[in-house]
PDB file of N, CA and C in Angstrom:
ATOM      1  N   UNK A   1     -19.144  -2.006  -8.481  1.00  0.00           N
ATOM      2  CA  UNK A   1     -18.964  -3.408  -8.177  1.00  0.00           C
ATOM      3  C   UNK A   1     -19.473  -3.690  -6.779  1.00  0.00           C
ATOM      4  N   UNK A   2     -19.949  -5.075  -6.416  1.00  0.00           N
ATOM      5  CA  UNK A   2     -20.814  -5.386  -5.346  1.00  0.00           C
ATOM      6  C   UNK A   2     -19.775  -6.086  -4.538  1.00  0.00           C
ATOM      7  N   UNK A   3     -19.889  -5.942  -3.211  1.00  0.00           N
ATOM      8  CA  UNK A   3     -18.960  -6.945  -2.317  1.00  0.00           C
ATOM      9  C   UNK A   3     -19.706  -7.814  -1.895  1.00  0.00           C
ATOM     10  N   UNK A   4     -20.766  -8.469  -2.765  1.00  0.00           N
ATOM     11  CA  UNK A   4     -21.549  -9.343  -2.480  1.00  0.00           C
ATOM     12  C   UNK A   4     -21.078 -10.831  -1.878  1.00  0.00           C
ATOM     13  N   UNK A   5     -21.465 -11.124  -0.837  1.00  0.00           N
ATOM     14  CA  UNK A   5     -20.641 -12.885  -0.351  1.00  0.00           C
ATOM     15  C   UNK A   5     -21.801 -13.774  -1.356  1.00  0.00           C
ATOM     16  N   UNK A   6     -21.541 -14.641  -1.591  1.00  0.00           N
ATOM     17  CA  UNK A   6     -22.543 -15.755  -2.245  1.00  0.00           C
ATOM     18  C   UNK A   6     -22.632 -16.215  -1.366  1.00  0.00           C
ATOM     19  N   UNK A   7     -24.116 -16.646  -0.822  1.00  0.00           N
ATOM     20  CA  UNK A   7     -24.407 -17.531  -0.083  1.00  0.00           C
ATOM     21  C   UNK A   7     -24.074 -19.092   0.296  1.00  0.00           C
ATOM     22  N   UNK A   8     -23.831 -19.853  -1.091  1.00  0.00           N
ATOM     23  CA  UNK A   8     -23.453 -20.716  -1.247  1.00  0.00           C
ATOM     24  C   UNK A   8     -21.858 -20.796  -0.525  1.00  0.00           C
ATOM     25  N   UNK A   9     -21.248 -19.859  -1.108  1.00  0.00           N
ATOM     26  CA  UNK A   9     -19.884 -19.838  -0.927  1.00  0.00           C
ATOM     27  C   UNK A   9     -19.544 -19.927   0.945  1.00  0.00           C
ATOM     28  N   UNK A  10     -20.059 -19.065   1.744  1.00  0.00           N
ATOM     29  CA  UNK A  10     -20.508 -18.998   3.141  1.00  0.00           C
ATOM     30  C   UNK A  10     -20.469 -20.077   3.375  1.00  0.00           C
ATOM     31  N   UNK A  11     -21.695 -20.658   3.026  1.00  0.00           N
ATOM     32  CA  UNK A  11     -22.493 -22.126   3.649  1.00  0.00           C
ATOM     33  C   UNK A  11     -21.163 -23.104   3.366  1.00  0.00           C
ATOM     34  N   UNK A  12     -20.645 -23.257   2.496  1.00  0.00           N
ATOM     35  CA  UNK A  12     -19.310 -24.206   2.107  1.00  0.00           C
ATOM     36  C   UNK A  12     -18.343 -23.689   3.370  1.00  0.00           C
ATOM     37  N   UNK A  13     -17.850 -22.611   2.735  1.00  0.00           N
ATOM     38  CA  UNK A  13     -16.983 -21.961   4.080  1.00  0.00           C
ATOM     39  C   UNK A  13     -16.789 -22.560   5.526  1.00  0.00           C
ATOM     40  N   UNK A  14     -18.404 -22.570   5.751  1.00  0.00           N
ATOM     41  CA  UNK A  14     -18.621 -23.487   7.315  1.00  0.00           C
ATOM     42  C   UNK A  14     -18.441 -24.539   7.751  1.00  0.00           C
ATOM     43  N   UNK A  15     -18.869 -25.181   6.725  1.00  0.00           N
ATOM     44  CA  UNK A  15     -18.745 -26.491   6.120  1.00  0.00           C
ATOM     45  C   UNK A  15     -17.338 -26.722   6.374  1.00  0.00           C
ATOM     46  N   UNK A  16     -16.769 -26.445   5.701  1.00  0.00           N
ATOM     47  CA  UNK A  16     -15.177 -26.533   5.740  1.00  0.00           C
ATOM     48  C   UNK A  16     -14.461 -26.134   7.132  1.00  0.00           C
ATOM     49  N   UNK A  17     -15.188 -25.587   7.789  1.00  0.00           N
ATOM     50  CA  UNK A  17     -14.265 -25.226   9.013  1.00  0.00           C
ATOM     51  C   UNK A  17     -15.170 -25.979   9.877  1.00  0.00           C
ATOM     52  N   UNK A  18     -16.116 -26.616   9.987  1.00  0.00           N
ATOM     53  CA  UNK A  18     -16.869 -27.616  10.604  1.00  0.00           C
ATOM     54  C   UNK A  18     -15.646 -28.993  10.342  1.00  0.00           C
ATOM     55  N   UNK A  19     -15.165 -29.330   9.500  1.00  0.00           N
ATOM     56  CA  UNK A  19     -14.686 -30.633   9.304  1.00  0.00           C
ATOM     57  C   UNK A  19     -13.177 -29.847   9.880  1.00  0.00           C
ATOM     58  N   UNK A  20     -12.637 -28.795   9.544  1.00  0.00           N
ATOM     59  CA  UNK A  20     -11.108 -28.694   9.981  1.00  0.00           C
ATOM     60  C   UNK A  20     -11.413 -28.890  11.656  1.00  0.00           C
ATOM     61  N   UNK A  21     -12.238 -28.248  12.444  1.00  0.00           N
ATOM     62  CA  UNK A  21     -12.190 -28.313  13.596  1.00  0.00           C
ATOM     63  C   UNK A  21     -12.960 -29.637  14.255  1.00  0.00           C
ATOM     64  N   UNK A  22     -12.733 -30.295  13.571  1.00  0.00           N
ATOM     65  CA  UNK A  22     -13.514 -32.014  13.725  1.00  0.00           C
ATOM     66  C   UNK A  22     -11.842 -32.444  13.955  1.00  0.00           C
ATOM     67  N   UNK A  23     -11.737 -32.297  12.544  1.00  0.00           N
ATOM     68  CA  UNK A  23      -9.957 -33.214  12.658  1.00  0.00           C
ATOM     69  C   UNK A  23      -8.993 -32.444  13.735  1.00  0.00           C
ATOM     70  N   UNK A  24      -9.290 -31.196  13.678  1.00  0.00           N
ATOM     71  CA  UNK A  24      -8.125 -30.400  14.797  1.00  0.00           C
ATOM     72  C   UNK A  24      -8.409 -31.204  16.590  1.00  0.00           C
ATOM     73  N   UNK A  25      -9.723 -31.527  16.699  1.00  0.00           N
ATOM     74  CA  UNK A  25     -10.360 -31.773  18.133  1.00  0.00           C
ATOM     75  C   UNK A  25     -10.159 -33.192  18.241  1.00  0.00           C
ATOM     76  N   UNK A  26      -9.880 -34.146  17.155  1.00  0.00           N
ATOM     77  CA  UNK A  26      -9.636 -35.214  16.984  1.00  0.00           C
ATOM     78  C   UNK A  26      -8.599 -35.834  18.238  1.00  0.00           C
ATOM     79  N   UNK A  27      -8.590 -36.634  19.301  1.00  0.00           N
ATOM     80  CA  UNK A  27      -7.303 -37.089  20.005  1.00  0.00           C
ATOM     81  C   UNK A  27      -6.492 -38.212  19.006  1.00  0.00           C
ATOM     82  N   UNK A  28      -5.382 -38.133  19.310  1.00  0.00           N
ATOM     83  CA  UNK A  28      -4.573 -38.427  18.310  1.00  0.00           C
ATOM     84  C   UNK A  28      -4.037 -39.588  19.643  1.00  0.00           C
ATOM     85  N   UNK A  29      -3.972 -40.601  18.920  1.00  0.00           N
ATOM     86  CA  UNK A  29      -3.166 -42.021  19.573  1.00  0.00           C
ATOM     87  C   UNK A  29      -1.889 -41.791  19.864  1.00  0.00           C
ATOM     88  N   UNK A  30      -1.135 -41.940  20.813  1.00  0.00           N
ATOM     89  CA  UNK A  30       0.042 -42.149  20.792  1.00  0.00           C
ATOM     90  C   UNK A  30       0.307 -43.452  20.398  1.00  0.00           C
ATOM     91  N   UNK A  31       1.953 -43.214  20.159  1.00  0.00           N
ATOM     92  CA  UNK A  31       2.690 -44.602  18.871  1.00  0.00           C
ATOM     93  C   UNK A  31       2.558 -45.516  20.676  1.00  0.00           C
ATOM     94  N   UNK A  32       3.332 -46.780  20.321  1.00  0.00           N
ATOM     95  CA  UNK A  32       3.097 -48.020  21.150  1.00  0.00           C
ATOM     96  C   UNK A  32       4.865 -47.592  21.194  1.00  0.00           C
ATOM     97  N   UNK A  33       4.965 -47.848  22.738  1.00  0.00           N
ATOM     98  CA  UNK A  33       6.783 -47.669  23.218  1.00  0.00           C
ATOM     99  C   UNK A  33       7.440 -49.086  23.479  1.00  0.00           C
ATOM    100  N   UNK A  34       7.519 -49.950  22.404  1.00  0.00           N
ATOM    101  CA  UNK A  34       7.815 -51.134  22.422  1.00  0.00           C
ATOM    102  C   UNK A  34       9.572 -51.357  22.171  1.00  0.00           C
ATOM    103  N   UNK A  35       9.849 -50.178  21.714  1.00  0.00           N
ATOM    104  CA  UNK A  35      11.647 -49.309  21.881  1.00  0.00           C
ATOM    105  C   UNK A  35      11.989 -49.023  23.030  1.00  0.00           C
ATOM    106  N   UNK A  36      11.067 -48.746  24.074  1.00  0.00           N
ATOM    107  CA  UNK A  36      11.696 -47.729  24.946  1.00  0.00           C
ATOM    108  C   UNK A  36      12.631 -48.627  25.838  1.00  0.00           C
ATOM    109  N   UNK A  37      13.726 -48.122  26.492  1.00  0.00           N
ATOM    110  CA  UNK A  37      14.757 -48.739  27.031  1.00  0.00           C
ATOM    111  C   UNK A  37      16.100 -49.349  25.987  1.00  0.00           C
ATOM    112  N   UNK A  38      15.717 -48.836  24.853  1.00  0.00           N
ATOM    113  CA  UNK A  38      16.803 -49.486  23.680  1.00  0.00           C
ATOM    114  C   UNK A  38      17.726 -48.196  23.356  1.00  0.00           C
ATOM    115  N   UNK A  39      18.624 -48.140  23.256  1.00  0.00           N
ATOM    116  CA  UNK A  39      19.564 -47.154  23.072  1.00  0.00           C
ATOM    117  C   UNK A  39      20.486 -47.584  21.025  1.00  0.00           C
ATOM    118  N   UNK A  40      20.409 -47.217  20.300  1.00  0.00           N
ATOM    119  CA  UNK A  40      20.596 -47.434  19.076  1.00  0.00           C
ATOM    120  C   UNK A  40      21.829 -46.764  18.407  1.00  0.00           C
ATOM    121  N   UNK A  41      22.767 -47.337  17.754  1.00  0.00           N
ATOM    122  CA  UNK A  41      23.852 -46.603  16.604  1.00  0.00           C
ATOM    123  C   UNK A  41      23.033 -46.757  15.088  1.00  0.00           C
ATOM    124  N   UNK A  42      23.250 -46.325  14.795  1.00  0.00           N
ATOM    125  CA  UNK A  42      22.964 -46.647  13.522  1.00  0.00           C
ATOM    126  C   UNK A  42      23.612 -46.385  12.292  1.00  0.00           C
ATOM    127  N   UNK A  43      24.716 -47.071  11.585  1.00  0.00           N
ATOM    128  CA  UNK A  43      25.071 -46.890  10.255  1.00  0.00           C
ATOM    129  C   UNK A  43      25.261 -47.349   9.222  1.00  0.00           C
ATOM    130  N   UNK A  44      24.650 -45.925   8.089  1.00  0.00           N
ATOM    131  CA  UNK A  44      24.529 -46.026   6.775  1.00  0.00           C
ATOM    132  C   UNK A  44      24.651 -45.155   6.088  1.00  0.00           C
ATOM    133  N   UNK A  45      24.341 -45.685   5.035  1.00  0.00           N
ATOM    134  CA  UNK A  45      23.824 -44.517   3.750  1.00  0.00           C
ATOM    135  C   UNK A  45      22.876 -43.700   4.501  1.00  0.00           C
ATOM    136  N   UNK A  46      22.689 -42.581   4.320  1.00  0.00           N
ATOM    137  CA  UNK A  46      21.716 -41.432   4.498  1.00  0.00           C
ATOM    138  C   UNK A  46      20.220 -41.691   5.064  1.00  0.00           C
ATOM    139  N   UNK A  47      19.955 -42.246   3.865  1.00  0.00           N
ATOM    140  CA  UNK A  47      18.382 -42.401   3.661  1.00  0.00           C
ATOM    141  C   UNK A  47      17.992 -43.083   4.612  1.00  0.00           C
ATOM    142  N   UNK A  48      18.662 -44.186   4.809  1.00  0.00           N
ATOM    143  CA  UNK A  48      18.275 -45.530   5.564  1.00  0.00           C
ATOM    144  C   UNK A  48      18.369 -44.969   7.234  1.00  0.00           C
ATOM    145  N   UNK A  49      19.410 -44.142   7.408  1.00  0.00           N
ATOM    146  CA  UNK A  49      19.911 -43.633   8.595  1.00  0.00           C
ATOM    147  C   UNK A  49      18.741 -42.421   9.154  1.00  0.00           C
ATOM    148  N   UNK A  50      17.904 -42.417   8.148  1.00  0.00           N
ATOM    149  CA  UNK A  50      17.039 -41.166   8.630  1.00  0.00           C
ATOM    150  C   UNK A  50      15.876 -41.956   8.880  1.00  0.00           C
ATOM    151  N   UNK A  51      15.618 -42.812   8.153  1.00  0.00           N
ATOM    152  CA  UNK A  51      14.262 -43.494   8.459  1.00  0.00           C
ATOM    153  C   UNK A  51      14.613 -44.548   9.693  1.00  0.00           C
ATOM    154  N   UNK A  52      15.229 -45.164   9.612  1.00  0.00           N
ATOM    155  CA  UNK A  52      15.471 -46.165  11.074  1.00  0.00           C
ATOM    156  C   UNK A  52      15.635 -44.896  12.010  1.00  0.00           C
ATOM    157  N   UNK A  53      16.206 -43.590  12.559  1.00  0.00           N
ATOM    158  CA  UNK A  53      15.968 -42.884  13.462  1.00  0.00           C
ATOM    159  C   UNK A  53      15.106 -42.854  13.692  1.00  0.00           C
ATOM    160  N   UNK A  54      13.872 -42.527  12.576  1.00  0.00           N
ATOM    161  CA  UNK A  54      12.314 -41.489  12.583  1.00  0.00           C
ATOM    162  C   UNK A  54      11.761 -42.532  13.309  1.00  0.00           C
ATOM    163  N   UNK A  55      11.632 -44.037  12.693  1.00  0.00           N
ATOM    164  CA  UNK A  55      11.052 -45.423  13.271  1.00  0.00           C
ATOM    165  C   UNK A  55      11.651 -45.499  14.414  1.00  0.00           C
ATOM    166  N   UNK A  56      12.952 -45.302  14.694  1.00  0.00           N
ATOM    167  CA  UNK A  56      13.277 -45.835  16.456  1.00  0.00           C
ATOM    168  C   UNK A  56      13.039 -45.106  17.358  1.00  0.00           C
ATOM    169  N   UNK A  57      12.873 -43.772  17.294  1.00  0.00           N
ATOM    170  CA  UNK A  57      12.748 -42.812  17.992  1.00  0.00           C
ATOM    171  C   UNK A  57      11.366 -42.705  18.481  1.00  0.00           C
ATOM    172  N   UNK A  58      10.123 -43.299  17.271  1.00  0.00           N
ATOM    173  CA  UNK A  58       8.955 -42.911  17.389  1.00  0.00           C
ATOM    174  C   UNK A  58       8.065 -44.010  18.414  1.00  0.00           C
ATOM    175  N   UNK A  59       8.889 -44.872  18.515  1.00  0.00           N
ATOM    176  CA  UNK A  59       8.663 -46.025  19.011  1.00  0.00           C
ATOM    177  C   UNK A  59       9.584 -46.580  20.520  1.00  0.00           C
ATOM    178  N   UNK A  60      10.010 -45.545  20.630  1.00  0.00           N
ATOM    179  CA  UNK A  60      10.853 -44.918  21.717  1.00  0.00           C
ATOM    180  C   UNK A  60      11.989 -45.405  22.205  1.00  0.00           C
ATOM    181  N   UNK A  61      12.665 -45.661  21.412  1.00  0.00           N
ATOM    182  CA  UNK A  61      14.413 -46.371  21.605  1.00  0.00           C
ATOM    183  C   UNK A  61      14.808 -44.577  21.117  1.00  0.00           C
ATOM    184  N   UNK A  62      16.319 -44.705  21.980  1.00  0.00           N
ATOM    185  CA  UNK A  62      17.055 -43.500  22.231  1.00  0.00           C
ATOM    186  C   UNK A  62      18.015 -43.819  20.740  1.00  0.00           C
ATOM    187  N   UNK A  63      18.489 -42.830  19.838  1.00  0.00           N
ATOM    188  CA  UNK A  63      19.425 -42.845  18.721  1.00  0.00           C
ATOM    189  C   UNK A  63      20.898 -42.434  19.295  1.00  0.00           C
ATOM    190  N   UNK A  64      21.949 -43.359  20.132  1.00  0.00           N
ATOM    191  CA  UNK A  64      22.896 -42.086  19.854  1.00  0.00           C
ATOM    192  C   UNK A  64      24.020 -41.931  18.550  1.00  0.00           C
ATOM    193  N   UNK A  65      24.383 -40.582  18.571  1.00  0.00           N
ATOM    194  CA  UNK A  65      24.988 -40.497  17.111  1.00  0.00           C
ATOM    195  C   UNK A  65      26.163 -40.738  16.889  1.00  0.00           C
ATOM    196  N   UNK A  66      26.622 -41.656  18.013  1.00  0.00           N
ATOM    197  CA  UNK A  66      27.922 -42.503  18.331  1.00  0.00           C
ATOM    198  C   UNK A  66      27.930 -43.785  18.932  1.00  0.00           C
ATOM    199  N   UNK A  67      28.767 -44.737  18.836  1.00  0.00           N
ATOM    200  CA  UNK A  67      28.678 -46.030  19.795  1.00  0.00           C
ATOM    201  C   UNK A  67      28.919 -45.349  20.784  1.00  0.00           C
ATOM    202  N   UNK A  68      27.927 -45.551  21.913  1.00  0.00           N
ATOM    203  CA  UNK A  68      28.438 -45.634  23.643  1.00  0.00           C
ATOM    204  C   UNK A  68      28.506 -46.391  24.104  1.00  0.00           C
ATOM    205  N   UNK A  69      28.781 -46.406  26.040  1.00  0.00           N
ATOM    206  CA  UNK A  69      28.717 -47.427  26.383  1.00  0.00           C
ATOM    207  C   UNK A  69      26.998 -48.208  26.623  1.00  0.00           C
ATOM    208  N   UNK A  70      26.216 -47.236  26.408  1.00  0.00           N
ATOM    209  CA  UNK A  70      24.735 -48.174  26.587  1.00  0.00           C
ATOM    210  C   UNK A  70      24.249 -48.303  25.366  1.00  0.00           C
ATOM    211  N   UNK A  71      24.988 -48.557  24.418  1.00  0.00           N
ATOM    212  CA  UNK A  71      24.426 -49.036  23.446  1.00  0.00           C
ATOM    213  C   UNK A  71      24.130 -50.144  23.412  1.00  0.00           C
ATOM    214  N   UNK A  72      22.413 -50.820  23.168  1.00  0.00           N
ATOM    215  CA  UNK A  72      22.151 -51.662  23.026  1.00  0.00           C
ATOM    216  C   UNK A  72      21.824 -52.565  21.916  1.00  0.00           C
ATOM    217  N   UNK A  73      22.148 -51.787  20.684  1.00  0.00           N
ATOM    218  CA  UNK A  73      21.790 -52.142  19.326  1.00  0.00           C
ATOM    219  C   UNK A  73      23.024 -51.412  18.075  1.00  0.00           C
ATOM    220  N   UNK A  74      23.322 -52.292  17.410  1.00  0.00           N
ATOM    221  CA  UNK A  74      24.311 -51.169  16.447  1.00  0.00           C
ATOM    222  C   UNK A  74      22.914 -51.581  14.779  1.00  0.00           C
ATOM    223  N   UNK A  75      22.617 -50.858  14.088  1.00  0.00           N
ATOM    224  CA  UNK A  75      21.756 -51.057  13.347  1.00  0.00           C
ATOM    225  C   UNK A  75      22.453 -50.799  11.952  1.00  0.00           C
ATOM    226  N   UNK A  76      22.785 -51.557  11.454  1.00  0.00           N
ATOM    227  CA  UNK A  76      24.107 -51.962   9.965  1.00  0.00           C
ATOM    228  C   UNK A  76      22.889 -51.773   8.763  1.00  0.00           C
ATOM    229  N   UNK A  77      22.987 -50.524   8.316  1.00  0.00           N
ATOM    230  CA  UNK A  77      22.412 -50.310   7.264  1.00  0.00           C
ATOM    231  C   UNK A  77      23.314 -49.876   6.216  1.00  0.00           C
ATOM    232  N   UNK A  78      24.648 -49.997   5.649  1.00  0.00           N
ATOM    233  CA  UNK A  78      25.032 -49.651   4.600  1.00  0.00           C
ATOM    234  C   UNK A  78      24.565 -49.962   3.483  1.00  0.00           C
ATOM    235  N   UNK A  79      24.865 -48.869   2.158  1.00  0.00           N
ATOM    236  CA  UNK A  79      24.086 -49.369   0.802  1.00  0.00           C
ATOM    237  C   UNK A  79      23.950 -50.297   0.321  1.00  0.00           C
ATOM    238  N   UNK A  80      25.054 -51.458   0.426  1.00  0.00           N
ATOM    239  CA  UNK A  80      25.161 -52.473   0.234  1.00  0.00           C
ATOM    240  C   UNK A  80      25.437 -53.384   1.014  1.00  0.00           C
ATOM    241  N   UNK A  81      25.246 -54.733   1.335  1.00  0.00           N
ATOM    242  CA  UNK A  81      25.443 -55.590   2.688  1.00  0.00           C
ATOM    243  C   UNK A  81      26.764 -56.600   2.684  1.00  0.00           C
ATOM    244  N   UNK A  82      27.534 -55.281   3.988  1.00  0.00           N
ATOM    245  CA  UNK A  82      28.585 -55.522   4.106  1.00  0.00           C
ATOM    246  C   UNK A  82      28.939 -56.656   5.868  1.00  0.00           C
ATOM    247  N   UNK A  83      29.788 -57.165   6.160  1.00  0.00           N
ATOM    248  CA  UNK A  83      29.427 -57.612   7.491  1.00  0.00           C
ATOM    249  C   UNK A  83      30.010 -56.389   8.311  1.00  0.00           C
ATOM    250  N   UNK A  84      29.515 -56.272   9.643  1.00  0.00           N
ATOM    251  CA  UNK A  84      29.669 -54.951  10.762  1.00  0.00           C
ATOM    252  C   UNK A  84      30.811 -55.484  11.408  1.00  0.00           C
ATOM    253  N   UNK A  85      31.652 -54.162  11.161  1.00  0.00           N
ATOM    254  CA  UNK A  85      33.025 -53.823  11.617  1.00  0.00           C
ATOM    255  C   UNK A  85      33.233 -54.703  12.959  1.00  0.00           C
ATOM    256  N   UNK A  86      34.072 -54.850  13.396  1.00  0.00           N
ATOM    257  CA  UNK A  86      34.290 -55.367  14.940  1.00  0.00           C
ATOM    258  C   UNK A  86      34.663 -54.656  15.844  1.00  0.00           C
ATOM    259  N   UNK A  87      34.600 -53.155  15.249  1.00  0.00           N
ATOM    260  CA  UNK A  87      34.833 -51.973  16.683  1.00  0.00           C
ATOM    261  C   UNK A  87      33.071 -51.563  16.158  1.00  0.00           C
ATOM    262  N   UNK A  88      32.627 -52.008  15.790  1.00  0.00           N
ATOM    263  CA  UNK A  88      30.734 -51.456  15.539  1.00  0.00           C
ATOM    264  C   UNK A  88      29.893 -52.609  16.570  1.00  0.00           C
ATOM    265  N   UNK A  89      30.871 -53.532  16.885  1.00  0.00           N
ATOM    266  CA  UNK A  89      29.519 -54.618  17.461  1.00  0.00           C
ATOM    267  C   UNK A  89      29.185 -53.830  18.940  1.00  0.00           C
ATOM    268  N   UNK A  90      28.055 -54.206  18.949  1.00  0.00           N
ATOM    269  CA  UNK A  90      27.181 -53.497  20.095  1.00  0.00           C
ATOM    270  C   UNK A  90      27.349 -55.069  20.614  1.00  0.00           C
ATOM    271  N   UNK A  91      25.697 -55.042  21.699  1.00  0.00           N
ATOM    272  CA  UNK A  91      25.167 -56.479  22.179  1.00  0.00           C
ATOM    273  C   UNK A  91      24.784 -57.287  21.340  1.00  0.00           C
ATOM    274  N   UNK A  92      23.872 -56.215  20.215  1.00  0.00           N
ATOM    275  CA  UNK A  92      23.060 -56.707  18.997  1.00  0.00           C
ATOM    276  C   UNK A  92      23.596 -55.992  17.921  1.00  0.00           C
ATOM    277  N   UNK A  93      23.976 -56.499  17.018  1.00  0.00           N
ATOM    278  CA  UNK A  93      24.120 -55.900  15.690  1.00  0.00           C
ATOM    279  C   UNK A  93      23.294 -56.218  14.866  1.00  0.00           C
ATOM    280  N   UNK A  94      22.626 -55.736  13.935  1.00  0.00           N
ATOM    281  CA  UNK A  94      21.236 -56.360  13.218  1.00  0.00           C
ATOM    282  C   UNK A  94      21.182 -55.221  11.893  1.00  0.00           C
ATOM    283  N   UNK A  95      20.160 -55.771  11.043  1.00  0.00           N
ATOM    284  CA  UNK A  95      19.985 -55.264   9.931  1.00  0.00           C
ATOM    285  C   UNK A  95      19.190 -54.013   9.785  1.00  0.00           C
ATOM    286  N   UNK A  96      18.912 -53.208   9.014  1.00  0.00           N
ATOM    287  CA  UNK A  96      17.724 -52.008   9.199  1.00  0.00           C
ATOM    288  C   UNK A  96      16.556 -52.564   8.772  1.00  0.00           C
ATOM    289  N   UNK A  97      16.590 -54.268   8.465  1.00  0.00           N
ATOM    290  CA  UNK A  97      14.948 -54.666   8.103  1.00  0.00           C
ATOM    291  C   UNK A  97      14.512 -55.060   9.682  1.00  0.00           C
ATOM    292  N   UNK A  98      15.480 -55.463  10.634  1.00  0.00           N
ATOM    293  CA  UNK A  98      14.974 -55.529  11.497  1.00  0.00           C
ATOM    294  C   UNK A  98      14.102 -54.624  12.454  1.00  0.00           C
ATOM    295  N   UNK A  99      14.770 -53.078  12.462  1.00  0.00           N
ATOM    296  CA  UNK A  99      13.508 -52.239  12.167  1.00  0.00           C
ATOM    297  C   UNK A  99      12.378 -51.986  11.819  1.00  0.00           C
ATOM    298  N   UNK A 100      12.709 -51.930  10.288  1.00  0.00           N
ATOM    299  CA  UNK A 100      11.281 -52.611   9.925  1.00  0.00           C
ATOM    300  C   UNK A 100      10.356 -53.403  10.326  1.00  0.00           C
ATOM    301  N   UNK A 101      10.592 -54.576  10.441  1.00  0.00           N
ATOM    302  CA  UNK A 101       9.782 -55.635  11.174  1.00  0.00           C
ATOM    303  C   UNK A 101       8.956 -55.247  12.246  1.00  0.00           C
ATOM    304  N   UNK A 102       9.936 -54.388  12.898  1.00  0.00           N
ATOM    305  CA  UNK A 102       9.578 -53.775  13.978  1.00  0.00           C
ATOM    306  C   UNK A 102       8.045 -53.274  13.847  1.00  0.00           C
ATOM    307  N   UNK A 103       8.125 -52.295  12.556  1.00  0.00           N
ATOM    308  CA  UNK A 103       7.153 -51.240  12.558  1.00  0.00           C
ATOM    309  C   UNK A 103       6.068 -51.881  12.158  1.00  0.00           C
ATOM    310  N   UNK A 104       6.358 -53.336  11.069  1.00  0.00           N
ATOM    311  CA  UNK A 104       5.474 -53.594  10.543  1.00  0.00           C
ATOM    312  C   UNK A 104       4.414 -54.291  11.416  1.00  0.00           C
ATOM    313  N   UNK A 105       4.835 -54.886  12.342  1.00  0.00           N
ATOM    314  CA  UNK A 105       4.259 -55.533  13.561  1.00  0.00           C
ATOM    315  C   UNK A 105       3.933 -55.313  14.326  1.00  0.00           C
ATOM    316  N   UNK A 106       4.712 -53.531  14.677  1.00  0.00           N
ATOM    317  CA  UNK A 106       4.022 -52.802  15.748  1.00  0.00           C
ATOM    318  C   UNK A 106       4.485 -53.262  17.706  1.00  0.00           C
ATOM    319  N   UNK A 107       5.736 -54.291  17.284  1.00  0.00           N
ATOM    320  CA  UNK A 107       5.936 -54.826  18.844  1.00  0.00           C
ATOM    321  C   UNK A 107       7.616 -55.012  18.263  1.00  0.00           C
ATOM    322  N   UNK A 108       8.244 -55.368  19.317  1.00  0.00           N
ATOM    323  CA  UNK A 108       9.711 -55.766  19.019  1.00  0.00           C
ATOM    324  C   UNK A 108       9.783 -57.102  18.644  1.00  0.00           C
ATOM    325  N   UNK A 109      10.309 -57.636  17.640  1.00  0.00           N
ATOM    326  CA  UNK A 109      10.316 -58.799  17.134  1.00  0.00           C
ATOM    327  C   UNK A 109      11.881 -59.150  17.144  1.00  0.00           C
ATOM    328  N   UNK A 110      11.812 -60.168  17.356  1.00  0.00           N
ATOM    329  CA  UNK A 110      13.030 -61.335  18.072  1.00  0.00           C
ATOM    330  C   UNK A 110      14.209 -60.603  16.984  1.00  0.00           C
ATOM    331  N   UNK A 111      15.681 -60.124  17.210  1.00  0.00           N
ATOM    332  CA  UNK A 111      16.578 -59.996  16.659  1.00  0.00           C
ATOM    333  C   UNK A 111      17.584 -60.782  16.064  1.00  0.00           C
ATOM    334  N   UNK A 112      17.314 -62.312  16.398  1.00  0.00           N
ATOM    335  CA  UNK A 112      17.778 -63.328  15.667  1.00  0.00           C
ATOM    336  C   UNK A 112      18.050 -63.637  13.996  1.00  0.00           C
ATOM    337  N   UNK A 113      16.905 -63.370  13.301  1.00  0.00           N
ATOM    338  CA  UNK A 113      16.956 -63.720  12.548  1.00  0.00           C
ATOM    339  C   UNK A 113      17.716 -62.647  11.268  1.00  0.00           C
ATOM    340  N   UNK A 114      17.137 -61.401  12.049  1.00  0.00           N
ATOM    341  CA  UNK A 114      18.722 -59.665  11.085  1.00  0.00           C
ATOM    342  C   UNK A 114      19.739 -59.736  11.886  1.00  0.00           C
ATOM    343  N   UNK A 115      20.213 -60.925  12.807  1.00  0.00           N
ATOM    344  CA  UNK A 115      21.315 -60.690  12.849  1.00  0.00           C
ATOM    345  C   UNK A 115      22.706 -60.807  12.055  1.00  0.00           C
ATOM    346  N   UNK A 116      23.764 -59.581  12.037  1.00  0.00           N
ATOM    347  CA  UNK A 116      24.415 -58.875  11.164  1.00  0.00           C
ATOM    348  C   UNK A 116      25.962 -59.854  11.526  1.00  0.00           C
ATOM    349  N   UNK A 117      26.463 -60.788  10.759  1.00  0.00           N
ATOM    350  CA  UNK A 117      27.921 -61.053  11.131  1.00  0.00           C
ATOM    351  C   UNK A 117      28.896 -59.976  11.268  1.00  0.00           C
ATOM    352  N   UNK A 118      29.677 -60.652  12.002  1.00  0.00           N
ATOM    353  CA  UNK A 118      31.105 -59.502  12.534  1.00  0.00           C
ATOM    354  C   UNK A 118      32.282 -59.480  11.449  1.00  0.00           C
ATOM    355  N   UNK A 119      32.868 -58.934  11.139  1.00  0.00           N
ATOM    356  CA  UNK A 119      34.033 -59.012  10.305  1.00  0.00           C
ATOM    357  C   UNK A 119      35.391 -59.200  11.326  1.00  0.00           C
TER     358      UNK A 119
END
């Protein structure tokens, strides 16, 4: 048996590590810090609680995993829409679409309109 390389196969080979080290050399954008200085609670269901972190964090608002005192946001994502406790109100209490909005826009958008009543 031959340990023959195919030529073809080579030439691809290169090929292929020509484009990985294209994308590896690539500079990569940093996200826009239109969060930063926001300090966040956030509670919910799971899911919701992982993605509003990933989004607030990336966008550079701080998560803590308790109300403190610099909390500047309580972010009311339960499964279903309940009004936020009155030991949960932050400055802002707001919805997890307000997040969203966030991302979708790419800037902080006015908290007025997810804002979350108090119970």
């Amino acid at each position: 048996e031959s340990d023959r390389t195919d030529p073809m196969s080579a030439q691809e080979e290169r090929a292929g590590m020509q484009v990985v080290q294209a994308a590896v050399l690539r500079p990569v954008q940093p996200l826009p810090d239109f969060l930063q200085g926001l300090t966040a609670y956030i509670e919910g269901h799971s899911e919701a609680v992982r993605r509003c972190t990933r989004l607030l964090v990336a966008y550079g608002a701080v998560v803590a995993p308790a109300p403190i005192p610099s909390t500047t946001h309580v972010v009311w994502a339960p499964a279903t829409p309940t009004p936020c406790p009155r030991g949960l109100q932050g400055p802002l209490c707001v919805t997890r679409d307000w997040v969203e909005a966030c991302h979708a826009e790419r800037r902080r958008v006015p908290e007025g309109p997810y804002a979350v009543a108090v119970a």
